[in-house]
PDB file of N, CA and C in Angstrom:
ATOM      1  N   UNK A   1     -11.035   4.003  10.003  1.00  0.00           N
ATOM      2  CA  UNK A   1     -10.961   3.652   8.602  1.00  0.00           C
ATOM      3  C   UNK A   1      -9.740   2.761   8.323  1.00  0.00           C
ATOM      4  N   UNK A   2      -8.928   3.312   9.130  1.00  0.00           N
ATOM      5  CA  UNK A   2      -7.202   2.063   8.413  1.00  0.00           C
ATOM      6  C   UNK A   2      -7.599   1.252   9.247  1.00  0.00           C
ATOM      7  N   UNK A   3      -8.150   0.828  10.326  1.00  0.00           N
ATOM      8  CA  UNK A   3      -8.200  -0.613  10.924  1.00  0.00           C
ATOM      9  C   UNK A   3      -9.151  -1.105  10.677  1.00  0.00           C
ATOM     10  N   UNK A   4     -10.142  -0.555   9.581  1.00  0.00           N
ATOM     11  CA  UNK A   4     -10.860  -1.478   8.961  1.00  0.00           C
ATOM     12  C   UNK A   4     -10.235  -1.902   7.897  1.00  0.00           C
ATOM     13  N   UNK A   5      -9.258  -1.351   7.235  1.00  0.00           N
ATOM     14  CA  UNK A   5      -8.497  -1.632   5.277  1.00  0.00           C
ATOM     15  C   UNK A   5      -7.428  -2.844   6.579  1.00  0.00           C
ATOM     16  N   UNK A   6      -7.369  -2.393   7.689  1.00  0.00           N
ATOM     17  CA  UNK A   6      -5.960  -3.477   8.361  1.00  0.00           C
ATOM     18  C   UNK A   6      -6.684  -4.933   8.223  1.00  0.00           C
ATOM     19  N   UNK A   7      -8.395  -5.002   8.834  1.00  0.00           N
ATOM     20  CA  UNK A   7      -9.052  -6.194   8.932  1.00  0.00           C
ATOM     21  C   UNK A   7      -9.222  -6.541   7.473  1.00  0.00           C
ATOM     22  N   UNK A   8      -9.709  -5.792   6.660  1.00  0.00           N
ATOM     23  CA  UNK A   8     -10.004  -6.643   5.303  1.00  0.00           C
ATOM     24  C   UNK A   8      -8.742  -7.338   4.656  1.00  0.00           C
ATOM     25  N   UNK A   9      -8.017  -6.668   4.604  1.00  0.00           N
ATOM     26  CA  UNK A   9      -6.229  -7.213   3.666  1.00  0.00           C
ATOM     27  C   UNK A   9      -5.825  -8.450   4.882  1.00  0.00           C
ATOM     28  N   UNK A  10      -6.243  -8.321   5.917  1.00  0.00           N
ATOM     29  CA  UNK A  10      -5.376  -9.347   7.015  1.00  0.00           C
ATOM     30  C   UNK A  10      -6.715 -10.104   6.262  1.00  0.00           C
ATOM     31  N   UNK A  11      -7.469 -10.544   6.673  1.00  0.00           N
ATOM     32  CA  UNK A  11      -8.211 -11.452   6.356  1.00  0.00           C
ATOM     33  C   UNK A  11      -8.722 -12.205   5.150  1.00  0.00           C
ATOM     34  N   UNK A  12      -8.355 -11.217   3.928  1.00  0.00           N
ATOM     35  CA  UNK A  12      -8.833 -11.718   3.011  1.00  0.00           C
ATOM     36  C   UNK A  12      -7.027 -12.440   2.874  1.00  0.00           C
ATOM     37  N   UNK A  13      -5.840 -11.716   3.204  1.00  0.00           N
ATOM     38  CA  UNK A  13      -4.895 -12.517   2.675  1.00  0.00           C
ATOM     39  C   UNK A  13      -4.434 -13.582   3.660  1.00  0.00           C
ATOM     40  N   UNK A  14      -4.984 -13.830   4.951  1.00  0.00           N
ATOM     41  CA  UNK A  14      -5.150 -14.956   5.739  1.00  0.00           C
ATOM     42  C   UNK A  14      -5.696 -16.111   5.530  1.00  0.00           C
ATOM     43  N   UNK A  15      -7.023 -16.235   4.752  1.00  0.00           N
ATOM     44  CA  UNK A  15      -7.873 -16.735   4.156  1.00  0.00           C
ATOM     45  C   UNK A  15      -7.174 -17.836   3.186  1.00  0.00           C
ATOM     46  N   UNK A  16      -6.495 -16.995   1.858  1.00  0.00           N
ATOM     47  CA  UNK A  16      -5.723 -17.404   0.955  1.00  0.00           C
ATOM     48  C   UNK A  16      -4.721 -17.915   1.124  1.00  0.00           C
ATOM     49  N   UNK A  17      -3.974 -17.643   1.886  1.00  0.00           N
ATOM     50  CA  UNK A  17      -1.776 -17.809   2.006  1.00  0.00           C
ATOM     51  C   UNK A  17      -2.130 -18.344   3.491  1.00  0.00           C
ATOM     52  N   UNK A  18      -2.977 -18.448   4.403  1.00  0.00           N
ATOM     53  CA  UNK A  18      -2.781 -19.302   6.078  1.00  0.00           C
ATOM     54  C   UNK A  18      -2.711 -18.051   6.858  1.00  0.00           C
ATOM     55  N   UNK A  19      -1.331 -17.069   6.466  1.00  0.00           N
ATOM     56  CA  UNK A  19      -1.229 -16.057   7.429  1.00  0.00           C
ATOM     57  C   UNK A  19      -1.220 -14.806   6.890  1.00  0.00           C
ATOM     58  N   UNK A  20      -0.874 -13.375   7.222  1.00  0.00           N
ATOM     59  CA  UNK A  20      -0.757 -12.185   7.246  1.00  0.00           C
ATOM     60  C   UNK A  20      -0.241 -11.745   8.504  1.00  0.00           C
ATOM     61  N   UNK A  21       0.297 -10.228   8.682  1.00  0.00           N
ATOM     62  CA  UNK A  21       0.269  -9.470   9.092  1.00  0.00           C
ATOM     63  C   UNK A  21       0.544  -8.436   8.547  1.00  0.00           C
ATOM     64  N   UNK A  22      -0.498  -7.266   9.707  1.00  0.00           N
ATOM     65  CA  UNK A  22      -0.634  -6.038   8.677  1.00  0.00           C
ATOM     66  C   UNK A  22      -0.260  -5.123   9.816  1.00  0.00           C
ATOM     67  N   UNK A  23       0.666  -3.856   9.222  1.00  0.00           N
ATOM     68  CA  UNK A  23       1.065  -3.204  10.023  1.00  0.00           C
ATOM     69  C   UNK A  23       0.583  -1.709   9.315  1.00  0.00           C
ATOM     70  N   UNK A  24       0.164  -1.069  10.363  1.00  0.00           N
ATOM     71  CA  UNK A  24      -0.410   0.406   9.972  1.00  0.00           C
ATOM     72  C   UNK A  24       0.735   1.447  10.550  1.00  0.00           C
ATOM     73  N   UNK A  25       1.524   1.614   9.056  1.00  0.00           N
ATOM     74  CA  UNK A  25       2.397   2.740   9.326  1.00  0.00           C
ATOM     75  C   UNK A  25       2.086   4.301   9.228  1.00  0.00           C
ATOM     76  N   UNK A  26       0.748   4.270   8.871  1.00  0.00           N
ATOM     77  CA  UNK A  26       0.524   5.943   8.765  1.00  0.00           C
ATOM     78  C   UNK A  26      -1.251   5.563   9.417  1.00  0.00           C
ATOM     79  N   UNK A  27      -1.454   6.280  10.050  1.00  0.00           N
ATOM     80  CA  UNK A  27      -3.265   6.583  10.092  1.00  0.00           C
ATOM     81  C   UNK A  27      -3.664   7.564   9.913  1.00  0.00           C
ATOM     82  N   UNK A  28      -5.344   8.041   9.754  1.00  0.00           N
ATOM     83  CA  UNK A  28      -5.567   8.956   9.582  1.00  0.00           C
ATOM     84  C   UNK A  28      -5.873   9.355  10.941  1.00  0.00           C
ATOM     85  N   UNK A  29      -5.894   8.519  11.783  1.00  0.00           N
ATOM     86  CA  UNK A  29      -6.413   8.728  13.401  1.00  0.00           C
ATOM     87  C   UNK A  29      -4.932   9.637  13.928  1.00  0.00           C
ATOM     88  N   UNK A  30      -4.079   9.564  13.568  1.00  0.00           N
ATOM     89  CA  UNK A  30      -3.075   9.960  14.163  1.00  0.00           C
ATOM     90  C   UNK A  30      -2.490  11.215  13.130  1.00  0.00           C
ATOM     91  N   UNK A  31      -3.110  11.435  12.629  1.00  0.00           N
ATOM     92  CA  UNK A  31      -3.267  12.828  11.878  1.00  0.00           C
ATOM     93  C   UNK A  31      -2.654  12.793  10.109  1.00  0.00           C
ATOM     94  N   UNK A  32      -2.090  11.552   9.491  1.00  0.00           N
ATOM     95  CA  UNK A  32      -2.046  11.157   8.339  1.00  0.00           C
ATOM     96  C   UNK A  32      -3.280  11.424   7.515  1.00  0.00           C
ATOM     97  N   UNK A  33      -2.793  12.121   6.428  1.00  0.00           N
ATOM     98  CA  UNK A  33      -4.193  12.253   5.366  1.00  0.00           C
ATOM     99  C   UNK A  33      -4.217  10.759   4.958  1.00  0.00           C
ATOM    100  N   UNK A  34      -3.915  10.318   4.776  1.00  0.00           N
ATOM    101  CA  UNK A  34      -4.205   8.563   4.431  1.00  0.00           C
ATOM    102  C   UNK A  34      -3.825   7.372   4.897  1.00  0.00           C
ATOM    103  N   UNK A  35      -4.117   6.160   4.987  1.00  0.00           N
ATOM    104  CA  UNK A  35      -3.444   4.807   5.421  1.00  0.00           C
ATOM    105  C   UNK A  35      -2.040   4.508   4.784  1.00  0.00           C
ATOM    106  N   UNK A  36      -1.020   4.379   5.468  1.00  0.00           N
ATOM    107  CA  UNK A  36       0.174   3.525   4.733  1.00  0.00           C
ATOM    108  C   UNK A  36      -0.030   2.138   5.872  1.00  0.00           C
ATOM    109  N   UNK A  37       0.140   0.980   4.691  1.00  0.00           N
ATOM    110  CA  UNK A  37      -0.599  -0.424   5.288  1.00  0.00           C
ATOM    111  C   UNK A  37       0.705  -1.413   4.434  1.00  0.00           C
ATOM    112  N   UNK A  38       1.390  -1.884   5.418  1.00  0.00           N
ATOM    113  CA  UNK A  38       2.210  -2.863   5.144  1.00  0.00           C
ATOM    114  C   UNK A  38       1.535  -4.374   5.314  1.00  0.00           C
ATOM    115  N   UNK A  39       1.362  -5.322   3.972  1.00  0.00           N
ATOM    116  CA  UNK A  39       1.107  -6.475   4.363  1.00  0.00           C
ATOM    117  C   UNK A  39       2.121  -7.204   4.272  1.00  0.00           C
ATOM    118  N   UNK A  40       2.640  -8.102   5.597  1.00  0.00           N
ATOM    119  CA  UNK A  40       3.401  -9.494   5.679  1.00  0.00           C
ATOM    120  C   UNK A  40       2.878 -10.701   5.042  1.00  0.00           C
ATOM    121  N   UNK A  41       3.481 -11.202   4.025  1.00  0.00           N
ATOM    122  CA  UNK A  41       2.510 -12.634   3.772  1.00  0.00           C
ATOM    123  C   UNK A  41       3.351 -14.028   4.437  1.00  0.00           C
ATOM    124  N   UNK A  42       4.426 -13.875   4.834  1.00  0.00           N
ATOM    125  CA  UNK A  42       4.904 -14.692   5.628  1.00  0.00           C
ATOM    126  C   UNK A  42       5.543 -14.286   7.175  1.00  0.00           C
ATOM    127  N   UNK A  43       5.449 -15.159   8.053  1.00  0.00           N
ATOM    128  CA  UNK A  43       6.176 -14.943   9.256  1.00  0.00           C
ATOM    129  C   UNK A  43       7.380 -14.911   9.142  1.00  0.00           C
ATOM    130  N   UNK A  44       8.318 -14.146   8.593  1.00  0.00           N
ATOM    131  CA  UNK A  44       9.549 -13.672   8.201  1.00  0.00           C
ATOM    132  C   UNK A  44      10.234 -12.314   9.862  1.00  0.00           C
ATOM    133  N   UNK A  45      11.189 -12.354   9.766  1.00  0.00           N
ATOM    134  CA  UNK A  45      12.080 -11.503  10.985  1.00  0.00           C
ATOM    135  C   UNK A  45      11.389 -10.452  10.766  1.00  0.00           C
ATOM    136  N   UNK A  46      11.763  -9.723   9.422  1.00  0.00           N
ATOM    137  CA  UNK A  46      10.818  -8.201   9.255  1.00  0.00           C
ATOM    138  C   UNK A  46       9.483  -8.205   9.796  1.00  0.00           C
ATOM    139  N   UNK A  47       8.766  -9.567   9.693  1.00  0.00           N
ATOM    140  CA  UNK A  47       7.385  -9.132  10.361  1.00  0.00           C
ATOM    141  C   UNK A  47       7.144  -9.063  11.483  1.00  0.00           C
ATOM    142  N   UNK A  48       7.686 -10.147  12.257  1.00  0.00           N
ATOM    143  CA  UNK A  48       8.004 -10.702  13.390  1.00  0.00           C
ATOM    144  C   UNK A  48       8.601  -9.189  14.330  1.00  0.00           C
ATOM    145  N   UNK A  49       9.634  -8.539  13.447  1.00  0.00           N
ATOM    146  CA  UNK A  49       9.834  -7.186  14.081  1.00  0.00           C
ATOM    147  C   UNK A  49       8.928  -5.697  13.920  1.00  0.00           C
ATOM    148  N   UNK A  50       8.047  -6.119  13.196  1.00  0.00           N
ATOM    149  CA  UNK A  50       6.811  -5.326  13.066  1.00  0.00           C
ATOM    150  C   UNK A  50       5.688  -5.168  13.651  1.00  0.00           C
ATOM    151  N   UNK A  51       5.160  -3.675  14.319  1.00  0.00           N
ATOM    152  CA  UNK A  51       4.229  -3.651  15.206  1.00  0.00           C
ATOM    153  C   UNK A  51       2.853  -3.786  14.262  1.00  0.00           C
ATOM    154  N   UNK A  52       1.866  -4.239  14.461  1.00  0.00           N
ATOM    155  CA  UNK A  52       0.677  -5.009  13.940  1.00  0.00           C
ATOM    156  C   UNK A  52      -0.189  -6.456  14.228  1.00  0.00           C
ATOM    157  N   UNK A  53      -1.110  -6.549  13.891  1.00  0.00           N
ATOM    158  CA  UNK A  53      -2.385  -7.468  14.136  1.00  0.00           C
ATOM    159  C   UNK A  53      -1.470  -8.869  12.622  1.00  0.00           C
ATOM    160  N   UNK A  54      -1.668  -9.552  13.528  1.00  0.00           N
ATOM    161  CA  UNK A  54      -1.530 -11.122  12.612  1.00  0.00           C
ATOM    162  C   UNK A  54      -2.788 -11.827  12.156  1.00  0.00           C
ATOM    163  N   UNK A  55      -2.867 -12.593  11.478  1.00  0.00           N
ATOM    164  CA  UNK A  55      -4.588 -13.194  11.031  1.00  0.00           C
ATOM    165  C   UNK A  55      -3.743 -14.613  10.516  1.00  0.00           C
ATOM    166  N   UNK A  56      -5.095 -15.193  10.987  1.00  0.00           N
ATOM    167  CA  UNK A  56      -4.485 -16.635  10.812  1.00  0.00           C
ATOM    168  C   UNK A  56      -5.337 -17.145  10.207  1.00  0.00           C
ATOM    169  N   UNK A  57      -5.710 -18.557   8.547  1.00  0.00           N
ATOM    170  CA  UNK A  57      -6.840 -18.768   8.596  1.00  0.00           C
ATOM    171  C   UNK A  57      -7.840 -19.455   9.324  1.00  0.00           C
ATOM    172  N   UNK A  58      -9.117 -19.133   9.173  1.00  0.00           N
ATOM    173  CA  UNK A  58      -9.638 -19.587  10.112  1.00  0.00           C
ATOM    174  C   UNK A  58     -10.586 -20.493   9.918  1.00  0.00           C
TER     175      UNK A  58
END
């Protein structure tokens, strides 16, 4: 379920702004009752130092 909310927000805000990255700080796969979902809208250090999927448009 969060790496599907990771693909929609990366892509729909890839689409719009060129890039994203989205980093999944909580899952429910990993025993979180819910998604915590950080979106990057620029390639900035913080993101760059963030574990997550990038989207580029395409």
């Amino acid at each position: 379920m969060c790496m599907m909310t990771s693909n929609v927000f990366g892509s729909i805000t890839a689409n719009n702004l060129g890039y994203a990255k989205v980093e999944l700080q909580e899952t429910i796969a990993e025993g979180a009752e819910s998604c915590r979902v950080v979106v990057y809208l620029k390639l900035t250090e913080d993101a760059e130092d963030a574990e997550g999927r990038e989207y580029f448009k395409g």
